[in-house]
Protein backbone atom coordinates (compact mmCIF):
# COMPACT_ATOMS: atom_id res chain seq x y z
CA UNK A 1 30.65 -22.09 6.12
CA UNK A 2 28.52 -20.21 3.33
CA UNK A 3 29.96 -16.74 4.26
CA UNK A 4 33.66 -18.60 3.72
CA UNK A 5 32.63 -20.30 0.20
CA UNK A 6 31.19 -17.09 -0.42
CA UNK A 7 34.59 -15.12 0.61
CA UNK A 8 37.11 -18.07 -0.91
CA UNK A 9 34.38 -17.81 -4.50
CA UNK A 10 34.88 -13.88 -4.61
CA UNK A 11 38.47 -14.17 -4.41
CA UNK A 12 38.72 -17.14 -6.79
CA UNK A 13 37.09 -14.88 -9.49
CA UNK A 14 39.69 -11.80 -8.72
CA UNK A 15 42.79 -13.98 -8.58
CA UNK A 16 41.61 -15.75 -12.44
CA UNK A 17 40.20 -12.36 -13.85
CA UNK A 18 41.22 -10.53 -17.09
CA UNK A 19 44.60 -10.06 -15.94
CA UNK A 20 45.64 -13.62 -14.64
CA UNK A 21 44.34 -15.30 -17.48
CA UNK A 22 46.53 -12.63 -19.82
CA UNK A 23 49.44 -12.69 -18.30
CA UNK A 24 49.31 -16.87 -18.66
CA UNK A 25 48.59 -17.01 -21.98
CA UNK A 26 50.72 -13.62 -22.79
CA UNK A 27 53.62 -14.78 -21.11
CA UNK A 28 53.43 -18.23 -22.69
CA UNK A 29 53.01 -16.76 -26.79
CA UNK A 30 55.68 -14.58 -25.77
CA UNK A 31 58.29 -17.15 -24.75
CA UNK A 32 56.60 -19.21 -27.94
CA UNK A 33 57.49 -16.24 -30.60
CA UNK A 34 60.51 -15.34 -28.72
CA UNK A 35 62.11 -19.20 -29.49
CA UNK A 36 60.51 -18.99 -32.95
CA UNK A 37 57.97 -22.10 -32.03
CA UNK A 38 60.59 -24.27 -31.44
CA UNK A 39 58.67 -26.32 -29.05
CA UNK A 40 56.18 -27.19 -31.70
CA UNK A 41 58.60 -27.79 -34.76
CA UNK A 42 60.40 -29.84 -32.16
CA UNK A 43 58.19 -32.25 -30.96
CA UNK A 44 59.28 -35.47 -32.75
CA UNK A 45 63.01 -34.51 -31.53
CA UNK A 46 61.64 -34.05 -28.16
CA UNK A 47 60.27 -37.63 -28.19
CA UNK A 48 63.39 -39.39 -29.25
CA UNK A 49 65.38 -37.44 -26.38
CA UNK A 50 62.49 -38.63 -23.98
CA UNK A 51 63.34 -42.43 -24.71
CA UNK A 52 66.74 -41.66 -24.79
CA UNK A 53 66.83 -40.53 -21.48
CA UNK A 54 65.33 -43.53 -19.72
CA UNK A 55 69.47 -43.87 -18.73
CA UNK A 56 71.78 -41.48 -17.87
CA UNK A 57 75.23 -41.12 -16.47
CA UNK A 58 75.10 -36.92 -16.01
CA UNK A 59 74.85 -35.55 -13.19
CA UNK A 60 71.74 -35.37 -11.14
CA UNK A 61 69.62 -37.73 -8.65
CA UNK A 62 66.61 -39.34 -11.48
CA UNK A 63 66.96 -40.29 -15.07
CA UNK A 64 65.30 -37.43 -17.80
CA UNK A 65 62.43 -39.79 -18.62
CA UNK A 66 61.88 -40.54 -14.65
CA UNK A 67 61.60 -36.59 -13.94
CA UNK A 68 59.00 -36.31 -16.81
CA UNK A 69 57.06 -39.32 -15.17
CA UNK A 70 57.30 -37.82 -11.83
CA UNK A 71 56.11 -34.09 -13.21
CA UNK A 72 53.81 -36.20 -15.30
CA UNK A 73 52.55 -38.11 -11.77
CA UNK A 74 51.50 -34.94 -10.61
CA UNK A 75 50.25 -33.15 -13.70
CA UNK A 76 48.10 -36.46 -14.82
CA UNK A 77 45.31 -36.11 -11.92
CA UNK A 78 42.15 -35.61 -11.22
CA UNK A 79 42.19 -32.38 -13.85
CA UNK A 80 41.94 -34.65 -16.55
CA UNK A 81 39.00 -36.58 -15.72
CA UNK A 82 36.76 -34.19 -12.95
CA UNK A 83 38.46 -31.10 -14.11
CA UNK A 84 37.78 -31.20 -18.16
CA UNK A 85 34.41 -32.33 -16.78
CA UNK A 86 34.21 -29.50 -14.82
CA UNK A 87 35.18 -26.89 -17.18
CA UNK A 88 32.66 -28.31 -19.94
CA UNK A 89 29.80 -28.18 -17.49
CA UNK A 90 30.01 -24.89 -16.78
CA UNK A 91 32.20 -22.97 -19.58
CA UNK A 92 30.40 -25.30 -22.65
CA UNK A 93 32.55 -27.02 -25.11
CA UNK A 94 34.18 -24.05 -26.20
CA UNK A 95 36.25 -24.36 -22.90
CA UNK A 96 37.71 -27.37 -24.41
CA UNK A 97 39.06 -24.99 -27.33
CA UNK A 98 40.61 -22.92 -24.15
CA UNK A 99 42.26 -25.71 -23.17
CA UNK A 100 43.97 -26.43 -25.91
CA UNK A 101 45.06 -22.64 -26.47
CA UNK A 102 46.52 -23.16 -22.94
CA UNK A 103 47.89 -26.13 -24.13
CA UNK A 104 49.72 -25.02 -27.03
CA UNK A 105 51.67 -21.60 -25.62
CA UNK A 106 51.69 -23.46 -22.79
CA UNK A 107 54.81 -26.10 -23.80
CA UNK A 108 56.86 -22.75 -24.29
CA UNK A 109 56.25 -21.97 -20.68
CA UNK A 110 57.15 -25.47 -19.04
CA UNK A 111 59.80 -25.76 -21.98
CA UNK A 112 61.15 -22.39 -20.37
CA UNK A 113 60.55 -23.94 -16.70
CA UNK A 114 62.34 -26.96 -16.94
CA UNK A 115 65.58 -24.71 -18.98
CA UNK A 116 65.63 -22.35 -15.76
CA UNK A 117 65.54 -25.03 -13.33
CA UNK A 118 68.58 -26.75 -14.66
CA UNK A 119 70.62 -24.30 -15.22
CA UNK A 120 69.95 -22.49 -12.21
CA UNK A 121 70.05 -25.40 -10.07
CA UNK A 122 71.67 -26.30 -6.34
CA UNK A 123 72.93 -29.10 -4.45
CA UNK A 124 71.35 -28.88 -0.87
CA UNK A 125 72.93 -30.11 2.58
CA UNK A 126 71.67 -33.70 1.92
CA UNK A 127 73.55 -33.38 -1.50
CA UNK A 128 70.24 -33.74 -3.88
CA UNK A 129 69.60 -31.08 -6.24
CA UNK A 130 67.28 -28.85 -5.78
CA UNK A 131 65.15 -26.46 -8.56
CA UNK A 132 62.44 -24.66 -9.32
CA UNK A 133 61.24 -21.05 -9.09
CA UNK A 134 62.52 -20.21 -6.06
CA UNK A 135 65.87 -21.22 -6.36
CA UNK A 136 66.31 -19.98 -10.46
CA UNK A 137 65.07 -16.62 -8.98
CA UNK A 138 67.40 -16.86 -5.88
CA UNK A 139 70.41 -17.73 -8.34
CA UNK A 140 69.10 -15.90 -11.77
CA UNK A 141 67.91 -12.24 -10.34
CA UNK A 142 69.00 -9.21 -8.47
CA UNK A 143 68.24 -9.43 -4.53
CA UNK A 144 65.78 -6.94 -4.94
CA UNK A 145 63.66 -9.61 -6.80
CA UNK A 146 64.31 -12.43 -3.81
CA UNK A 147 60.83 -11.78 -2.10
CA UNK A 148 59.30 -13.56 -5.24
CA UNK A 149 61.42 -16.60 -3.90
CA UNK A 150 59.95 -17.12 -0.86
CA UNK A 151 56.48 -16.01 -2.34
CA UNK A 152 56.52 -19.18 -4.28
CA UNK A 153 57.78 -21.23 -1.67
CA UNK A 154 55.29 -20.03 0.73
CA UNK A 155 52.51 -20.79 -1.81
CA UNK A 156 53.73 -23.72 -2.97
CA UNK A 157 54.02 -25.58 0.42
CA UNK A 158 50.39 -24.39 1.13
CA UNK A 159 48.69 -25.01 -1.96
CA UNK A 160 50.08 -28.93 -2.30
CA UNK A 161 47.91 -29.35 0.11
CA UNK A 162 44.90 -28.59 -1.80
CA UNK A 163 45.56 -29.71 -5.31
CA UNK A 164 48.23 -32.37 -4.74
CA UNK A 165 46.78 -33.76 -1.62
CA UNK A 166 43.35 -32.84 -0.67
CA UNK A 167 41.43 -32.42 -4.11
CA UNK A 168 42.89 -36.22 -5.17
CA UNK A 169 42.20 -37.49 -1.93
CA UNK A 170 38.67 -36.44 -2.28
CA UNK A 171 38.02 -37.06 -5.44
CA UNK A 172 39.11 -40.74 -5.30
CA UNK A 173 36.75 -41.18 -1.79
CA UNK A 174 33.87 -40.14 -3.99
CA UNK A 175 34.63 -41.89 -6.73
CA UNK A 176 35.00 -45.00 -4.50
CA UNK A 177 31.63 -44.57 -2.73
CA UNK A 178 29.66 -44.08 -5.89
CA UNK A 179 31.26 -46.69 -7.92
CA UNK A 180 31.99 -49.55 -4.92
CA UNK A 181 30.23 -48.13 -1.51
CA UNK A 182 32.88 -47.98 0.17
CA UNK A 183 32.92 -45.29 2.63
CA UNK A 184 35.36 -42.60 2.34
CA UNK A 185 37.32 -43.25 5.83
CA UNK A 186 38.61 -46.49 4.95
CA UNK A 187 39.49 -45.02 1.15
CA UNK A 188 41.26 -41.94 3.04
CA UNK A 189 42.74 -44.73 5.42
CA UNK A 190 44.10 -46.99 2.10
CA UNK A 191 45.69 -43.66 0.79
CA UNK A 192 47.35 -43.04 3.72
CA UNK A 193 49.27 -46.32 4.30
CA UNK A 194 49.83 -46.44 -0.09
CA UNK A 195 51.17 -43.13 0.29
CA UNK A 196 53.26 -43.22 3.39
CA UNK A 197 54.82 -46.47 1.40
CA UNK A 198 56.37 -44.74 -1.63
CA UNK A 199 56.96 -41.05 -0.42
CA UNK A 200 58.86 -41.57 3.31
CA UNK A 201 61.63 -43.01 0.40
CA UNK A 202 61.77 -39.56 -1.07
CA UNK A 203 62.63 -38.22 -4.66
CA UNK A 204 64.30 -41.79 -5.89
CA UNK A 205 60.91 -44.04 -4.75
CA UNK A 206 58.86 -41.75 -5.58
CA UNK A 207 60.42 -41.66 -9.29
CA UNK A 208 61.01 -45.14 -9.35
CA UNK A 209 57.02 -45.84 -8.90
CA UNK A 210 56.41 -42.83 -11.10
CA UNK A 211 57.97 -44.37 -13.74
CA UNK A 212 56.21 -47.66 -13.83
CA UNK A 213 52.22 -46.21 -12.91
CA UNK A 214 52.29 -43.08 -15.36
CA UNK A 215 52.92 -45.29 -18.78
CA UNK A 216 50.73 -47.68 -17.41
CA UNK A 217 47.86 -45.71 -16.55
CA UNK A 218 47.98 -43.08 -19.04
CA UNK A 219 47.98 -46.08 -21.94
CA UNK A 220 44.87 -47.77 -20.48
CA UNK A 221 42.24 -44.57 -19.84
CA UNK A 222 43.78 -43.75 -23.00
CA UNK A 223 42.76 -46.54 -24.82
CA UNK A 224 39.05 -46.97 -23.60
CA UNK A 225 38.59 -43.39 -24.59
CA UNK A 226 40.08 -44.13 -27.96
CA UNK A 227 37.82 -47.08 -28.46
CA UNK A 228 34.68 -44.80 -27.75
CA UNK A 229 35.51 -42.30 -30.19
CA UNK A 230 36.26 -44.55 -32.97
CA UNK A 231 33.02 -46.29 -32.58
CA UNK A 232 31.44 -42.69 -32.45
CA UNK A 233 34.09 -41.52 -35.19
CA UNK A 234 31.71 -40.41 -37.92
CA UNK A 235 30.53 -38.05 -35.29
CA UNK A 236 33.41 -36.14 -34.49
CA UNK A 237 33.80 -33.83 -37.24
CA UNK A 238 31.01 -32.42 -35.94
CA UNK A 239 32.10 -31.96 -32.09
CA UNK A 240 34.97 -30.45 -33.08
CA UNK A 241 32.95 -27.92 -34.84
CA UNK A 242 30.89 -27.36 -31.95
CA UNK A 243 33.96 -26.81 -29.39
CA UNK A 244 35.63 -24.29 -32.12
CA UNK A 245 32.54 -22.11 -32.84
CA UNK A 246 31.24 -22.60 -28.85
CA UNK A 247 34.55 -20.91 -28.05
CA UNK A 248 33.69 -17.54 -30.08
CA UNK A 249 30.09 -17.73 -29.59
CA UNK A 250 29.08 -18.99 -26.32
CA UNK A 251 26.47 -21.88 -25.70
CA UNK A 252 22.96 -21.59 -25.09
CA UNK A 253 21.50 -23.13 -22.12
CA UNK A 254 20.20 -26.49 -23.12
CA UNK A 255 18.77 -29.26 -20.81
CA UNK A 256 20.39 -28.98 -17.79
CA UNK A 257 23.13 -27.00 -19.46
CA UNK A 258 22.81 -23.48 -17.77
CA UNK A 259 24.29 -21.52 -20.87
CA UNK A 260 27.56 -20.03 -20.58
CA UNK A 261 29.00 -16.90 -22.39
CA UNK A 262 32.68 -16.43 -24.16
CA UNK A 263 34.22 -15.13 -21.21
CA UNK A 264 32.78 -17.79 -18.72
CA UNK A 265 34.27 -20.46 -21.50
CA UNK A 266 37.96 -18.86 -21.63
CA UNK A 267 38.02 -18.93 -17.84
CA UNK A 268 37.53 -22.36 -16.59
CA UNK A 269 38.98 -23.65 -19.65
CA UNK A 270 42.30 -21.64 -19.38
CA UNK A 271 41.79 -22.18 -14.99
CA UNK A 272 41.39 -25.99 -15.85
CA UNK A 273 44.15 -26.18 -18.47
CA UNK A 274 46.33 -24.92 -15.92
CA UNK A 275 45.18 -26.91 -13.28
CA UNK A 276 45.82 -30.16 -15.52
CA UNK A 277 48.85 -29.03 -16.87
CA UNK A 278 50.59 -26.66 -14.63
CA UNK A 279 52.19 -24.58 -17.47
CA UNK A 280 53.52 -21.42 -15.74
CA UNK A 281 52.19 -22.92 -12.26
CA UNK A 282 55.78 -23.71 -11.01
CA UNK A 283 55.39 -26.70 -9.62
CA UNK A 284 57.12 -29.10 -12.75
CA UNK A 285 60.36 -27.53 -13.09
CA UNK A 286 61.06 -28.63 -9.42
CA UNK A 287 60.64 -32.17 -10.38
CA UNK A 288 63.20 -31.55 -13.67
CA UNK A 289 66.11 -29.73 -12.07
CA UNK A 290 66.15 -33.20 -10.43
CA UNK A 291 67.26 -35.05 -13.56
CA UNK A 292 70.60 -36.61 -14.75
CA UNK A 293 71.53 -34.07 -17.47
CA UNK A 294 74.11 -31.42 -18.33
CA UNK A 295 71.77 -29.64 -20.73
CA UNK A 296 69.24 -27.47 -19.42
CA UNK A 297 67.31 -27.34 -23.07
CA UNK A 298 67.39 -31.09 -23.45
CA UNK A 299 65.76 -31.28 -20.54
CA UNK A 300 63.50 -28.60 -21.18
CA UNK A 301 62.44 -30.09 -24.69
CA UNK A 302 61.73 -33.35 -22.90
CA UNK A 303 59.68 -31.08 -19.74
CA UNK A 304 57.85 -29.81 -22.94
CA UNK A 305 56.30 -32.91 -23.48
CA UNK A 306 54.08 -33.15 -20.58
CA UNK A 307 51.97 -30.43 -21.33
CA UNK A 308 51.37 -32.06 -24.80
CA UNK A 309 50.61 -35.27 -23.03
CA UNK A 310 48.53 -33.94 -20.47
CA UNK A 311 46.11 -31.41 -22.52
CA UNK A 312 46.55 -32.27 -26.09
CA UNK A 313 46.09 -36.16 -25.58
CA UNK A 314 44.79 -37.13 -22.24
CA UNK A 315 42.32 -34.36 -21.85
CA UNK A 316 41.20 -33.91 -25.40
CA UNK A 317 40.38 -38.07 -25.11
CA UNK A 318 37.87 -37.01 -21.70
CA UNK A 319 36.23 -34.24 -23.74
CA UNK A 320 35.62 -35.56 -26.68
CA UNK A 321 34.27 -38.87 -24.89
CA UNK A 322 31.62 -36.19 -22.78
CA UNK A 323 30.81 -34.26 -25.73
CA UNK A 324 30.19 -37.54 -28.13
CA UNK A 325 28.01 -38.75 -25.41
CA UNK A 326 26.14 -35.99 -25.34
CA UNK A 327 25.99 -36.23 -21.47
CA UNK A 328 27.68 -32.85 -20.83
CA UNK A 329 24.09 -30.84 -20.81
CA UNK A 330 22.77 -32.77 -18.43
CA UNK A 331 23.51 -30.59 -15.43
CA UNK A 332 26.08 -33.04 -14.22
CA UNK A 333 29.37 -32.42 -12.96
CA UNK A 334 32.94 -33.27 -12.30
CA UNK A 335 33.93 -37.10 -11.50
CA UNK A 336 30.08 -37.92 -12.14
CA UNK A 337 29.31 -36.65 -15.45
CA UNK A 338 33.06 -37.96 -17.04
CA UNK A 339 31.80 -42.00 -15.49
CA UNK A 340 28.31 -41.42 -17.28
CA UNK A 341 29.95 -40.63 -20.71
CA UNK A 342 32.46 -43.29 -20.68
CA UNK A 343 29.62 -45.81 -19.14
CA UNK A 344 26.86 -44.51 -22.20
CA UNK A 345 29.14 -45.90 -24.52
CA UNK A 346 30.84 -48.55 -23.29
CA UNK A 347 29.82 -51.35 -21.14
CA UNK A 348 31.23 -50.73 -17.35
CA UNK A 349 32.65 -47.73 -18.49
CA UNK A 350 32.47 -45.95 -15.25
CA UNK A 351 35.02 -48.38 -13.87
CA UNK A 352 37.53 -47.26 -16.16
CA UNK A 353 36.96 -43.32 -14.65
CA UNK A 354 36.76 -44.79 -11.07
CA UNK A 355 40.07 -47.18 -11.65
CA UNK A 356 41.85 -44.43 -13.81
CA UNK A 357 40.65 -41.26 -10.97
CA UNK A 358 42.33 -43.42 -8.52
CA UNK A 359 45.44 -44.31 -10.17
CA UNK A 360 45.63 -40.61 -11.29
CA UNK A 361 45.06 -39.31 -7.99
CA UNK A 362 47.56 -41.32 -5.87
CA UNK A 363 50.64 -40.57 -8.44
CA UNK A 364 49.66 -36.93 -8.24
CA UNK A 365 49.29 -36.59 -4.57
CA UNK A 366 53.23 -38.74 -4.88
CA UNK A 367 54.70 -35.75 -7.51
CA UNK A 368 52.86 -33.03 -5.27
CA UNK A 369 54.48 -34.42 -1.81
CA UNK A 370 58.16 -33.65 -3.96
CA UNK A 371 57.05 -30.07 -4.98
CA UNK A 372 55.45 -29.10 -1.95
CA UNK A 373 58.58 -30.62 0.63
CA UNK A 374 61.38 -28.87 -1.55
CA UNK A 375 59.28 -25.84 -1.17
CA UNK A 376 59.69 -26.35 2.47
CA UNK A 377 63.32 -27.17 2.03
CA UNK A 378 64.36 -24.03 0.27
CA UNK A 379 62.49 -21.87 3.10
CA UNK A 380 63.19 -24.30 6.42
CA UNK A 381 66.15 -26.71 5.48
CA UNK A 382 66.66 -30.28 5.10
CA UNK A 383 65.30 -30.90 8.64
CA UNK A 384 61.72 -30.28 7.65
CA UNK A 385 61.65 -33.50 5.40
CA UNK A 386 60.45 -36.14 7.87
CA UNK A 387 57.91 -34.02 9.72
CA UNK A 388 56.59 -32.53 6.51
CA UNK A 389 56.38 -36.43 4.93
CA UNK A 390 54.59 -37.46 8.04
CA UNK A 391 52.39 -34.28 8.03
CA UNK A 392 51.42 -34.87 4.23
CA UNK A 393 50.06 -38.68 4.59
CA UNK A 394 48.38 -37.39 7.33
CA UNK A 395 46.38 -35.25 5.94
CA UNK A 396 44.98 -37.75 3.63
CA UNK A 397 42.07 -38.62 5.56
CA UNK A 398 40.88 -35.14 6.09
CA UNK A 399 41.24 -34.13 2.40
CA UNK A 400 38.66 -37.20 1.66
CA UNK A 401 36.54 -36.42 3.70
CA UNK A 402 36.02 -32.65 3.03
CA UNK A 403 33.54 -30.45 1.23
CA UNK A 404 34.77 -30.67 -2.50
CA UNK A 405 33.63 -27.16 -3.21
CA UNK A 406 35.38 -25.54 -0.72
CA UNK A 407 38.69 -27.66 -1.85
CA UNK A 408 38.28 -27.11 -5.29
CA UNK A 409 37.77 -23.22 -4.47
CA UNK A 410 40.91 -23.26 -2.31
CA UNK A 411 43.16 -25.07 -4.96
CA UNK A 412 42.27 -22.58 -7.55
CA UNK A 413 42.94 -19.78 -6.01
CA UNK A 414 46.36 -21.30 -4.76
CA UNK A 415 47.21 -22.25 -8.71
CA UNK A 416 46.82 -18.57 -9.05
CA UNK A 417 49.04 -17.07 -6.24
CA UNK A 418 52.24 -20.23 -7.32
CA UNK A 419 51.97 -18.64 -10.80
CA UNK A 420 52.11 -15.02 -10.31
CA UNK A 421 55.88 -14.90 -9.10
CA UNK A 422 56.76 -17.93 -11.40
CA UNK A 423 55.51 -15.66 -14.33
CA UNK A 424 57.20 -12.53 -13.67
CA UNK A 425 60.27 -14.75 -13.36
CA UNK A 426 60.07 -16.25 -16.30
CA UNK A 427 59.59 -12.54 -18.05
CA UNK A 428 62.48 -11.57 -16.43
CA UNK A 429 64.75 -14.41 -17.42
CA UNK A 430 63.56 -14.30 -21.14
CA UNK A 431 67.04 -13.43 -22.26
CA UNK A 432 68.71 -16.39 -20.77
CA UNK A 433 66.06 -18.59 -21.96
CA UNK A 434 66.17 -17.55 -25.51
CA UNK A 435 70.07 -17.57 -25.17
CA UNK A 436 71.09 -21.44 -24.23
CA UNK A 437 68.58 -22.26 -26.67
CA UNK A 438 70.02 -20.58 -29.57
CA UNK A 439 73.86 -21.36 -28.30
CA UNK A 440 72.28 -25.15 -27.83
CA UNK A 441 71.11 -25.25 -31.69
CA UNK A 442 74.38 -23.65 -32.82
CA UNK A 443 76.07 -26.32 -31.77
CA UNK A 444 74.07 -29.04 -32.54
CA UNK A 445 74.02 -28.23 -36.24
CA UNK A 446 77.97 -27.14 -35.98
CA UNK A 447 78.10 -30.90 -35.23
CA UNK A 448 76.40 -32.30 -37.74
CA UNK A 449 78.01 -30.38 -39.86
């Protein structure tokens, strides 16, 4: 077991090297210059669409709001509670600043996701759309760039087994045993018939459920983190100062804080960031070439909003709470050291972490089981569906009761292999992108006009 954590560790730190990590963030400023930061002067716009969107008589099989809720389902996970945890712990607080670098270049990329994934779009024998890298590839590039299809397919169907299925499932069995003892076969047993409830409906359940638990949850982690910071408000001027200059500098090792240098800050916090947020991971724009709409850049201004949501909000409200806390050089980790801030400052404050892990969790393991099955579908058919479904709540129980190392390892080495193909596509398609967005402006000011 050591010689394979050793193996799957070496790897891990090849796949999210120098390169990886610049091609991410290159190809997302790239995008981000080449639409003249329309995703940021846009944001307010891309709200307003978002709400407007909750109906829809376009063609397509889920409203625009329910495929953000159901990208969101899967995005929203364990990332941004265990993984901005993780990435302090070990990278300092200037991974934070990483995070939000991510963040910010990253809306370009999902922006230029969810655009590709509409317009490039299928019907498949069932009649359901289907999207995503594989099939705006397939449809968008020469043949001679197909393999990078079935790359991301291949990849894809693996790794939702590892970040959308066995990293939640374990971190919620953990969480469950150190907040409520109760062991993690009956919590893997509980996810497993939850699961198996909402996702043997397919896209429209799982959407439907999406659409209800993301709001909810998001609002009420969100608001015990607020009320932590404003009663530590006066202090954070001062954090932010410390996750800015720990970004260029590095951090000393303090208490149980080993010390970590610049470089070991930019990788887990750009690894994490994409981990939470999946910008340039290829796994959202699956869930958007779903949605009722004859506009690819509507849809991708409203895709655009997750990463915002995701990084910007949700995990900036878990970093600041573990930095005001001052909990972070402690030598915990993960899960563990998120429930001590949020308990040091707020009576049973590790139940909102526990409650908000699980809710997290079991809506991202729901948005993974779409990504990963139409994954299957593009490489297999329509006939895979009910095995895969069956396969996925399956493996539930195992994922809870694995080594968390070893999963965590596997899942982001996985995020790394998804993205490479998705990437280059994305390069390659940079002309259409930048295209339907300026013909799409054109004519919204010719109308107003």
């Amino acid at each position: 077991m050591d010689q394979m954590i050793g193996a799957i560790t070496a790897l891990n730190g090849w796949v999210w090297g120098a390169p990886m990590l610049v091609l991410i963030l290159g190809t997302g400023l790239y995008l981000m210059l080449g639409l003249k930061f329309m995703p940021l002067r846009n944001i307010g716009a891309a709200f307003r669409m978002l709400f407007a969107g909750r109906h829809s008589d376009s063609e397509g099989d889920i409203t625009p709001f329910q495929a953000l809720m159901t990208s969101l389902s899967a995005t929203i996970g364990t990332g941004n509670i265990a993984g901005v945890a993780t990435a302090i712990a070990i990278g300092g607080p200037g991974a934070l600043f990483w995070m939000w670098c991510t963040a910010l270049v990253g809306m370009a990329t999902k922006y230029a996701e969810a655009v590709c994934a509409v317009q490039f779009r299928e019907r498949d024998a069932n009649g359901d759309y289907c999207g995503g890298p594989m099939y705006y590839i397939k449809n968008g590039l020469s043949r001679r760039w197909h393999w990078l299809a079935i790359a991301f397919a291949v990849f894809g169907s693996i790794a939702g087994f590892g970040i959308g299925n066995g990293v939640q499932a374990n971190s919620v069995a953990h969480a469950m045993e150190s907040s409520f003892g109760v062991d993690p076969r009956v919590t893997g047993g509980l996810l497993l018939v939850a699961v198996a409830a909402v996702v043997l409906g397919g896209v429209r359940r799982i959407a439907e459920v999406a659409g209800v638990l993301v709001p909810l949850m998001a609002t009420l982690y969100l608001a015990a983190g607020l009320v932590i910071i404003l009663l530590s408000i006066t202090e954070l001027p001062g954090v932010i100062a410390l996750v800015v200059d720990s970004a260029f500098t590095g951090t000393a090792a303090t208490g149980g804080f080993a010390g970590a240098s610049i470089w070991i800050a930019i990788q887990f916090g750009v690894a994490r960031g994409i981990f939470s947020n999946e910008a340039g991971l290829g796994s959202a724009p699956i869930a958007h070439a779903a949605a009722k709409t004859n506009s690819p850049v509507k849809q991708g201004m409203v895709a655009m909003l997750g990463t915002f949501i995701d990084t910007l909000v949700v995990c900036s409200i878990t970093g600041f709470v573990i930095l005001l806390s001052g909990d972070w050089s402690t030598g915990l980790n993960g899960a563990a050291l998120s429930a001590q801030a949020f308990s040091s400052a707020l009576p049973g404050g590790e139940y909102v972490v526990t409650i908000g892990l699980v809710l997290f969790a079991f809506t991202t393991i729901l948005g993974w089981n779409y990504y990963c099955e139409r994954c299957l579908v593009y490489l297999f058919g329509v006939k895979v569906e009910l095995p895969f479904r069956i396969l996925w709540v399956l493996a539930i129980p195992v994922g809870a009761a694995a080594n968390l190392q070893t999963i965590w390892l596997v899942a982001d080495t996985l995020n790394a292999m998804m993205a490479l193909p998705n990437l280059i596509a994305l390069l390659l398609l940079s002309p259409v992108i930048f295209r339907l967005t300026r013909e799409y402006f054109a004519s919204a000011a010719a109308t107003t006009r």
